[in-house]
C-alpha atoms as a PDB file:
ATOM      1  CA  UNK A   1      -1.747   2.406 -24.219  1.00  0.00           C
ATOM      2  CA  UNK A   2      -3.396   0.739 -21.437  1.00  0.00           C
ATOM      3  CA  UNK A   3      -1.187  -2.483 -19.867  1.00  0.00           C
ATOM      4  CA  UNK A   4      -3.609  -4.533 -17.901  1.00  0.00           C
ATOM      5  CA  UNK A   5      -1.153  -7.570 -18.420  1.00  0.00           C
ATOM      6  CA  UNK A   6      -0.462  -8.917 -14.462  1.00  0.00           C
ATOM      7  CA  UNK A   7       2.236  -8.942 -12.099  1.00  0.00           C
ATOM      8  CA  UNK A   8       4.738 -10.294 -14.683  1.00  0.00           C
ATOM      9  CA  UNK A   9       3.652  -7.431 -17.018  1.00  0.00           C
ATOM     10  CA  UNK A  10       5.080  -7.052 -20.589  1.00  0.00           C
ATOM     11  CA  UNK A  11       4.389  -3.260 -20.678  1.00  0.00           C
ATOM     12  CA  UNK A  12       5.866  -2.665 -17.146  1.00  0.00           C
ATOM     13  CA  UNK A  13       9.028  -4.030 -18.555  1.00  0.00           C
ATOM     14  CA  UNK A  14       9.564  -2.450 -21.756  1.00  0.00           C
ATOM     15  CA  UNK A  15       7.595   0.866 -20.776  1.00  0.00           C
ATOM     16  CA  UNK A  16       8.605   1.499 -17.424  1.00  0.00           C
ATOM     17  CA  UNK A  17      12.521   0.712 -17.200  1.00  0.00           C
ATOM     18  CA  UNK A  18      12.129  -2.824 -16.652  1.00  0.00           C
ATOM     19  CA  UNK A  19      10.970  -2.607 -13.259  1.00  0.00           C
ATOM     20  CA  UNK A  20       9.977  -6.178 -12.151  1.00  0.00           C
ATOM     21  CA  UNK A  21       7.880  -7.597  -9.445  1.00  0.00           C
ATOM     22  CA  UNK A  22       9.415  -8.044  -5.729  1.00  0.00           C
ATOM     23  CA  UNK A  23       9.885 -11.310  -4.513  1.00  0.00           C
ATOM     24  CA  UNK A  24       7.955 -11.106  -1.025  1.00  0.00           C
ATOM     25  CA  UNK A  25       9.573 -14.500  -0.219  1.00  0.00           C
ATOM     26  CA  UNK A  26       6.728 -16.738  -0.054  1.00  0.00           C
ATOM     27  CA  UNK A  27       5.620 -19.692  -2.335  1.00  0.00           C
ATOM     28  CA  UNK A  28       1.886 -20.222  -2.948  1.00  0.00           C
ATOM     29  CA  UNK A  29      -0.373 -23.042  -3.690  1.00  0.00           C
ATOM     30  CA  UNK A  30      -4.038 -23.294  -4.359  1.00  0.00           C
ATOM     31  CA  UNK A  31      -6.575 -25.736  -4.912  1.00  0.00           C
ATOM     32  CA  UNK A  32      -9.812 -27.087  -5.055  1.00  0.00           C
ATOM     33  CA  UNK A  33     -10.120 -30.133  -2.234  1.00  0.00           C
ATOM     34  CA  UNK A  34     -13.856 -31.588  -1.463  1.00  0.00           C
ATOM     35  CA  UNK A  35     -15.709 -30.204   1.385  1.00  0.00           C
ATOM     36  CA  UNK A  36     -15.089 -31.550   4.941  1.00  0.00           C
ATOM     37  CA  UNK A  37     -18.484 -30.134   6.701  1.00  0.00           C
ATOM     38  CA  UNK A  38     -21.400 -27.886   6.265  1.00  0.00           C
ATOM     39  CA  UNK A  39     -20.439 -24.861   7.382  1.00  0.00           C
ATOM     40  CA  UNK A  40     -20.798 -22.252   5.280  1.00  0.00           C
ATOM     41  CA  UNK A  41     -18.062 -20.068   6.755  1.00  0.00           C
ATOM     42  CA  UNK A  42     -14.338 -19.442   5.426  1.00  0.00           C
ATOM     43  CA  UNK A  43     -11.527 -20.554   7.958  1.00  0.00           C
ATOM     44  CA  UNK A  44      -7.924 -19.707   8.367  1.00  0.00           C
ATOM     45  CA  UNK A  45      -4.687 -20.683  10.153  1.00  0.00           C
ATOM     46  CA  UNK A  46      -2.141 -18.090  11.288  1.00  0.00           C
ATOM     47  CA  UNK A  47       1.458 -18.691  11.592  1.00  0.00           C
ATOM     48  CA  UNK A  48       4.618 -16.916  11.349  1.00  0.00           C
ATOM     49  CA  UNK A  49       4.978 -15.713   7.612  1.00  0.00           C
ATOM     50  CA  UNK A  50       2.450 -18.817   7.188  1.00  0.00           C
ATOM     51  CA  UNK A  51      -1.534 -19.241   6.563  1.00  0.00           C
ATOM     52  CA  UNK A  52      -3.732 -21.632   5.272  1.00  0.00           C
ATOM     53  CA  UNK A  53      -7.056 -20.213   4.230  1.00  0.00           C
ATOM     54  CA  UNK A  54     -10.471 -22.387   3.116  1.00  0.00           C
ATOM     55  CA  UNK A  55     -13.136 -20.743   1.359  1.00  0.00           C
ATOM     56  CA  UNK A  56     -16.386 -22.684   0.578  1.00  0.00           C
ATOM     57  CA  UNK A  57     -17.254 -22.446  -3.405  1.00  0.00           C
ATOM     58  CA  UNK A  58     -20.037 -25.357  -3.698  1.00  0.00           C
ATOM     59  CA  UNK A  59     -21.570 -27.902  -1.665  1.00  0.00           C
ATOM     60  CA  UNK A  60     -19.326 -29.650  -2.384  1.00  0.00           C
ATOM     61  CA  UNK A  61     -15.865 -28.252  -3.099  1.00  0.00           C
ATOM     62  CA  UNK A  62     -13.441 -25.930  -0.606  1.00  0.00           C
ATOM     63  CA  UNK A  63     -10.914 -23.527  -2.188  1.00  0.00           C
ATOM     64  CA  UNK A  64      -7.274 -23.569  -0.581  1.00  0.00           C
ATOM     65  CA  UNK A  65      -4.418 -21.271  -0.376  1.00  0.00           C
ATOM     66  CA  UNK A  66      -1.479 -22.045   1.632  1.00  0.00           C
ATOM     67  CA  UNK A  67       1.543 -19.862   1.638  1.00  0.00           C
ATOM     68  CA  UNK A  68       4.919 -22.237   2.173  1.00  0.00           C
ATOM     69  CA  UNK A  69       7.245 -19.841   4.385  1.00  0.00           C
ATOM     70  CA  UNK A  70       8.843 -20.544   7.708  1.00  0.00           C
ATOM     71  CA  UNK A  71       7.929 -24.309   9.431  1.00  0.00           C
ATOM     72  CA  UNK A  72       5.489 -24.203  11.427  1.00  0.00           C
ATOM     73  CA  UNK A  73       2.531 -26.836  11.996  1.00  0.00           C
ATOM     74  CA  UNK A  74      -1.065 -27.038  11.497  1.00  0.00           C
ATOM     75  CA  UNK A  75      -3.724 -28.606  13.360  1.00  0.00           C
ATOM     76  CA  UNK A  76      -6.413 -30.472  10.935  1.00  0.00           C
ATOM     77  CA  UNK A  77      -8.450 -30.115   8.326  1.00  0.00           C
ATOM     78  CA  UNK A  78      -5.444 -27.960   7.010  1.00  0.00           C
ATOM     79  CA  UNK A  79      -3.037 -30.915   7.755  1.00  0.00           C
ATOM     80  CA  UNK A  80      -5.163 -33.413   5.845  1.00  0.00           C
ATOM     81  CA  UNK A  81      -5.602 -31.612   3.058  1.00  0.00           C
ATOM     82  CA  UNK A  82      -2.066 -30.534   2.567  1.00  0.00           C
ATOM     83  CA  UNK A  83      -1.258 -34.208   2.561  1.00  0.00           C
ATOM     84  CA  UNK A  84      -3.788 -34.942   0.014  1.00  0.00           C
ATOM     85  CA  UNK A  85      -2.333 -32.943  -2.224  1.00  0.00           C
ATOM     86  CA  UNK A  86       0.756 -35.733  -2.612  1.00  0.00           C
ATOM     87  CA  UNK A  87      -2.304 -37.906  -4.280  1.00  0.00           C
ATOM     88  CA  UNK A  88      -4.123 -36.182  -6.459  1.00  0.00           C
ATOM     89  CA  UNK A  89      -2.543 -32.004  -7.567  1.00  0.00           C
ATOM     90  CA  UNK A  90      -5.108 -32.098 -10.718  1.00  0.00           C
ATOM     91  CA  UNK A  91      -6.397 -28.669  -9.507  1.00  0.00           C
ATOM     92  CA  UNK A  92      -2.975 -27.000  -8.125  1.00  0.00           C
ATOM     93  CA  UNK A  93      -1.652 -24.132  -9.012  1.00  0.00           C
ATOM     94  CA  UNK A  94       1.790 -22.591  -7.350  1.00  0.00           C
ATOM     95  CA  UNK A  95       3.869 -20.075  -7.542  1.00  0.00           C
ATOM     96  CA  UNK A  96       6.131 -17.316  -5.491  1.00  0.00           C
ATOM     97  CA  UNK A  97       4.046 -14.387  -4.193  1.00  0.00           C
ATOM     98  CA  UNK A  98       4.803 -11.073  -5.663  1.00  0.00           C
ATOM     99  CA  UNK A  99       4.026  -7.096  -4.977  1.00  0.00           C
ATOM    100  CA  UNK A 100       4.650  -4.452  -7.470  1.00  0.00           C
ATOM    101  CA  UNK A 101       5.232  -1.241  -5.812  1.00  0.00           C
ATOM    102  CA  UNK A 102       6.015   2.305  -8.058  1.00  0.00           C
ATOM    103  CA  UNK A 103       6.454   5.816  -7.952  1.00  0.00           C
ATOM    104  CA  UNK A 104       4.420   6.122 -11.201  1.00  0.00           C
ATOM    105  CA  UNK A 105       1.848   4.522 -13.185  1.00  0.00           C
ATOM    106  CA  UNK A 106       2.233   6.458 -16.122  1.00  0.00           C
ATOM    107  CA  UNK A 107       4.838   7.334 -18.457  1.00  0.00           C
ATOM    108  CA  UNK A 108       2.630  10.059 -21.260  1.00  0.00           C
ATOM    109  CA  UNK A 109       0.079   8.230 -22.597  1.00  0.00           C
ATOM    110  CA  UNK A 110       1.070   4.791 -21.245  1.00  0.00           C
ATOM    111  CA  UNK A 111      -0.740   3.607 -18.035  1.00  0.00           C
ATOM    112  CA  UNK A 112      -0.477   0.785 -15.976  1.00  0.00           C
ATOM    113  CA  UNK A 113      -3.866  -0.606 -13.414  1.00  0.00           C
ATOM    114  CA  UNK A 114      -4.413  -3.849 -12.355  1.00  0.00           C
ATOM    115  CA  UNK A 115      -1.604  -5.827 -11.112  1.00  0.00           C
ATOM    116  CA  UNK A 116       0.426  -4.564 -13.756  1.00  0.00           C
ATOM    117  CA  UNK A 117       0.630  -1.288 -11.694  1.00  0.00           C
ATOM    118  CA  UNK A 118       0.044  -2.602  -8.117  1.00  0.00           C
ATOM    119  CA  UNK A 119      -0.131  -5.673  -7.176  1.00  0.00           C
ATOM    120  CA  UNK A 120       0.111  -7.609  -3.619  1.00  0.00           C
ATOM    121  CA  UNK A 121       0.252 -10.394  -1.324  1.00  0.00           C
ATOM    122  CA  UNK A 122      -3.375 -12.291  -2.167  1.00  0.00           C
ATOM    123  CA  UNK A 123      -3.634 -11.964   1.361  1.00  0.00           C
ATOM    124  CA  UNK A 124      -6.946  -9.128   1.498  1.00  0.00           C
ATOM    125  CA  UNK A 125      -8.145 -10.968  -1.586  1.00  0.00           C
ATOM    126  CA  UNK A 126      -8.328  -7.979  -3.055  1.00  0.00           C
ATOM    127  CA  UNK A 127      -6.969  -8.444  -6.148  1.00  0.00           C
ATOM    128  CA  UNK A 128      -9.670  -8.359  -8.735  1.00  0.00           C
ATOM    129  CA  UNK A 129     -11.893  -5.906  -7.010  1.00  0.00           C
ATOM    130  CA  UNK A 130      -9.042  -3.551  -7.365  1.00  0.00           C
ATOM    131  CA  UNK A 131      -8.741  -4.223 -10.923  1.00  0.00           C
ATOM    132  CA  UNK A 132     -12.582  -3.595 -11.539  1.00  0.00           C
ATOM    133  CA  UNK A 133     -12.201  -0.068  -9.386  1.00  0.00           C
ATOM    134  CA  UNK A 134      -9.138   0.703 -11.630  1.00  0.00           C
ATOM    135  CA  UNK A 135     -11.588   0.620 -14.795  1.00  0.00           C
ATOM    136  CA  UNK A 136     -14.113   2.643 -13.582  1.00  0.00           C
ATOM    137  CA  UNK A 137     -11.872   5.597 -12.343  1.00  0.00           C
ATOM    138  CA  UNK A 138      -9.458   5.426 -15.123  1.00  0.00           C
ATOM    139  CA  UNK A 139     -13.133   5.510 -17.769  1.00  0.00           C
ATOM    140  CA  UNK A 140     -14.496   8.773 -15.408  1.00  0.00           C
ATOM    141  CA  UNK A 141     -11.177  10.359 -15.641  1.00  0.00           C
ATOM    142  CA  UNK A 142     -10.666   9.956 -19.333  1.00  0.00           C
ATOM    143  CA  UNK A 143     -14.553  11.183 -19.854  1.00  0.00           C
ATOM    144  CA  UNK A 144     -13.878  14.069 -17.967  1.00  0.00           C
ATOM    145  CA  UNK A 145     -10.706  15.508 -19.079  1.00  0.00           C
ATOM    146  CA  UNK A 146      -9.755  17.169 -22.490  1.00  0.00           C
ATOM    147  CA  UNK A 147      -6.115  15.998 -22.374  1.00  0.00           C
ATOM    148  CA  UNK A 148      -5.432  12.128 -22.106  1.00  0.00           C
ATOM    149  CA  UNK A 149      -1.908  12.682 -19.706  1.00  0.00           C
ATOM    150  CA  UNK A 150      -3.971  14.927 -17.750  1.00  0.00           C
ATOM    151  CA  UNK A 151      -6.639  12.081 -17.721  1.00  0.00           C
ATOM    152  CA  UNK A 152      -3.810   9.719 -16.574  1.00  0.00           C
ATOM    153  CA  UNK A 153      -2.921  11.908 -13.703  1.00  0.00           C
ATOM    154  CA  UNK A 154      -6.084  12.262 -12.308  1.00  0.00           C
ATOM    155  CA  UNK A 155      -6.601   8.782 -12.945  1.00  0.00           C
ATOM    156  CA  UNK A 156      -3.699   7.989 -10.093  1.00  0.00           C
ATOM    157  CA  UNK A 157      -4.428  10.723  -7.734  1.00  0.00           C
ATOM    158  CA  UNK A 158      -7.870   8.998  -7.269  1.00  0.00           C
ATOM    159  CA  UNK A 159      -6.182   5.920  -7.043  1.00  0.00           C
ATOM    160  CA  UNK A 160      -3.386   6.063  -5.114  1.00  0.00           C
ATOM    161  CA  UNK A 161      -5.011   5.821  -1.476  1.00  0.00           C
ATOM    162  CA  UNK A 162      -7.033   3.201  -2.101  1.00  0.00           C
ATOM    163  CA  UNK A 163      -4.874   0.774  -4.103  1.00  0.00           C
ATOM    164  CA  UNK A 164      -1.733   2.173  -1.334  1.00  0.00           C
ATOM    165  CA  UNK A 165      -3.951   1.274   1.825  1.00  0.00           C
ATOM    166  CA  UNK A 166      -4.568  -2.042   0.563  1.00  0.00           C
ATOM    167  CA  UNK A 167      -0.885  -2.599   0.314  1.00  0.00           C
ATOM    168  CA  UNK A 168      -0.196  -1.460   3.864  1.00  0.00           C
ATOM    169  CA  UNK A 169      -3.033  -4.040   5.082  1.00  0.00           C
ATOM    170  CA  UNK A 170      -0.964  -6.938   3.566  1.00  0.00           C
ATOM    171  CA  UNK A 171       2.364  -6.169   5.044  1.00  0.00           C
ATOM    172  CA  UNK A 172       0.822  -4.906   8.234  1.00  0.00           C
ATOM    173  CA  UNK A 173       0.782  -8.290   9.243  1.00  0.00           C
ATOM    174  CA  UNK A 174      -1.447 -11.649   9.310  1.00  0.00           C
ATOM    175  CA  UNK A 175      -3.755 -11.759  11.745  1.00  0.00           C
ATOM    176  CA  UNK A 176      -7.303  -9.597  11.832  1.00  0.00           C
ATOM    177  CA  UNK A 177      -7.981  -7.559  15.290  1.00  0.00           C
ATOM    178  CA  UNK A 178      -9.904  -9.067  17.679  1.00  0.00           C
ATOM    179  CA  UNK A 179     -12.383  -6.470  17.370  1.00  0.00           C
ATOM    180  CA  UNK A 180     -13.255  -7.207  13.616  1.00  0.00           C
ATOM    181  CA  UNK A 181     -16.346  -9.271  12.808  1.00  0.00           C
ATOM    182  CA  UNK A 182     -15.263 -12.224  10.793  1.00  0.00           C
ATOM    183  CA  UNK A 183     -15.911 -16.189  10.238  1.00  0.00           C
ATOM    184  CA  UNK A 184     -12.835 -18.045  11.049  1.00  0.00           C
ATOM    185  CA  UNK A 185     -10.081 -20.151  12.752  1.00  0.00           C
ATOM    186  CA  UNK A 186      -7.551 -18.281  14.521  1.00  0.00           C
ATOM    187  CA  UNK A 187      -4.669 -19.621  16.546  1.00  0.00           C
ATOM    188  CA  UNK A 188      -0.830 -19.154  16.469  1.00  0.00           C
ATOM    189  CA  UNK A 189       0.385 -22.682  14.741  1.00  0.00           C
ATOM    190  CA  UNK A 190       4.107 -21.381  15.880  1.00  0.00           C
ATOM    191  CA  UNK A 191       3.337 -21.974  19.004  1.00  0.00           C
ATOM    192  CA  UNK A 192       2.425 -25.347  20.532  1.00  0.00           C
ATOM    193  CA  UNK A 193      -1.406 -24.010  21.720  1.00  0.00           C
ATOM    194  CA  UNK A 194      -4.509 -25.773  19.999  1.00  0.00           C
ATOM    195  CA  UNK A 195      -6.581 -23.128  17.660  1.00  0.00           C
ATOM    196  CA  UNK A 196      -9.205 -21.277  19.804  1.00  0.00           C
ATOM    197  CA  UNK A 197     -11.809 -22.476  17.591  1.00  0.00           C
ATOM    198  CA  UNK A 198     -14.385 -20.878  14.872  1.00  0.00           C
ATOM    199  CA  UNK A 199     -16.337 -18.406  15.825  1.00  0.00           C
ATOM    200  CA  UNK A 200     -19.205 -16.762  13.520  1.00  0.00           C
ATOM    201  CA  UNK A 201     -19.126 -13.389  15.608  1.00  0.00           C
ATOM    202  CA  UNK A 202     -15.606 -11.993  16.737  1.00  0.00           C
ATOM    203  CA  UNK A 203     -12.374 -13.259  16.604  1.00  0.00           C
ATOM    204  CA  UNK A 204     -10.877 -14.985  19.719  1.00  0.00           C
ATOM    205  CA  UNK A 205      -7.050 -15.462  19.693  1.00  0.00           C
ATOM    206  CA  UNK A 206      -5.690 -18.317  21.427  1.00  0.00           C
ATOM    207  CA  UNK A 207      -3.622 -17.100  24.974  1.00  0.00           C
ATOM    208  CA  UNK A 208      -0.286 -17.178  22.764  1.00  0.00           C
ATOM    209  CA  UNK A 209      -1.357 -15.287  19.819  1.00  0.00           C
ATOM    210  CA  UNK A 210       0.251 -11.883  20.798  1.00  0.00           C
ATOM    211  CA  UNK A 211       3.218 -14.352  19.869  1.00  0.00           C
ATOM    212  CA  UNK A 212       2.233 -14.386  16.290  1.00  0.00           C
ATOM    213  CA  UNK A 213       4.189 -11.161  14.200  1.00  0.00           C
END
């Protein structure tokens, strides 16, 4: 058996002991809000225990995803768009942000992938990709291998880096190096300094971002 059911998985609780999912403290919303210019670039907001992320999907539609943890203020189009939502929540959808962290995937012939087995903070957006790299290992392992535990296994020794280095990148904290190429906003909204600004080549941290955990 195969559970591929989520974070909140039904075969996790009946197959593995009950283990649940651990509360990581933070509430989540995201939405679909119109776009506010022509960049094509994804932004984001860094704050203690706090982002707000915008990914372009259309020309014109933005994706949101705002994590509600410790106050902390942002400077606009995040502001505007969080107060938009009091108007018009048609395309919200919220809820507390999860991990699932065990010592085993398997139990015999029962296997967990996915979420159901792993999941984390949204934070590396790596989510689904991990799902799709689950099937493909766990349908080479089972070709491979006469016995289907042994299959299993294998299955989470190939795993097992991969899906446990993606968990250390979400609770190694929230902001990118500077030295990483990426497309976005950075400042420390805990502090009371104005976002350095986006940047299509490196990152540039405002003067009090060391500030940010």
């Amino acid at each position: 058996m195969i559970g591929a059911d989520g974070v909140n998985s039904a075969v996790r609780r009946l197959a593995f002991d009950g283990q649940a999912a651990r509360d990581l403290g933070q509430y989540l919303y995201r939405w679909v809000a119109p776009r506010v210019d022509a960049g094509p670039v994804w932004s984001v907001q860094l704050g203690r225990g706090r982002h707000f992320l915008t990914i372009p999907i259309s020309a014109e539609q933005t994706y949101c995803y705002y994590n509600d943890g410790p106050a902390a203020t942002f400077t606009e189009p995040a502001a505007t768009r969080l107060k938009a939502l009091d108007h018009d929540d048609s395309t919200l959808h919220s809820g507390t942000n999860q991990e699932v962290v065990l010592d085993s995937w398997s139990r015999g012939r029962v296997l967990l992938i996915g979420d159901a087995a792993h999941a984390t903070s949204p934070n590396m957006a790596q989510g689904a990709a991990m799902a799709l790299e689950d099937a493909v290992v766990l349908a080479s392992s089972l070709a491979t291998t006469d016995s289907v535990v042994d299959a299993l296994r294998a299955y989470e020794a190939r795993r097992r880096p991969r899906t446990d280095w993606v968990l250390s990148q979400t609770t190694a904290g929230t902001r990118p190096p500077g030295s990483r190429r990426c497309c976005a906003t950075w400042c420390c909204a805990a502090s009371a300094s104005r976002c350095s600004g986006r940047t299509t080549a490196r990152c540039s941290p405002s003067p009090d971002a060391a500030r940010c955990p």
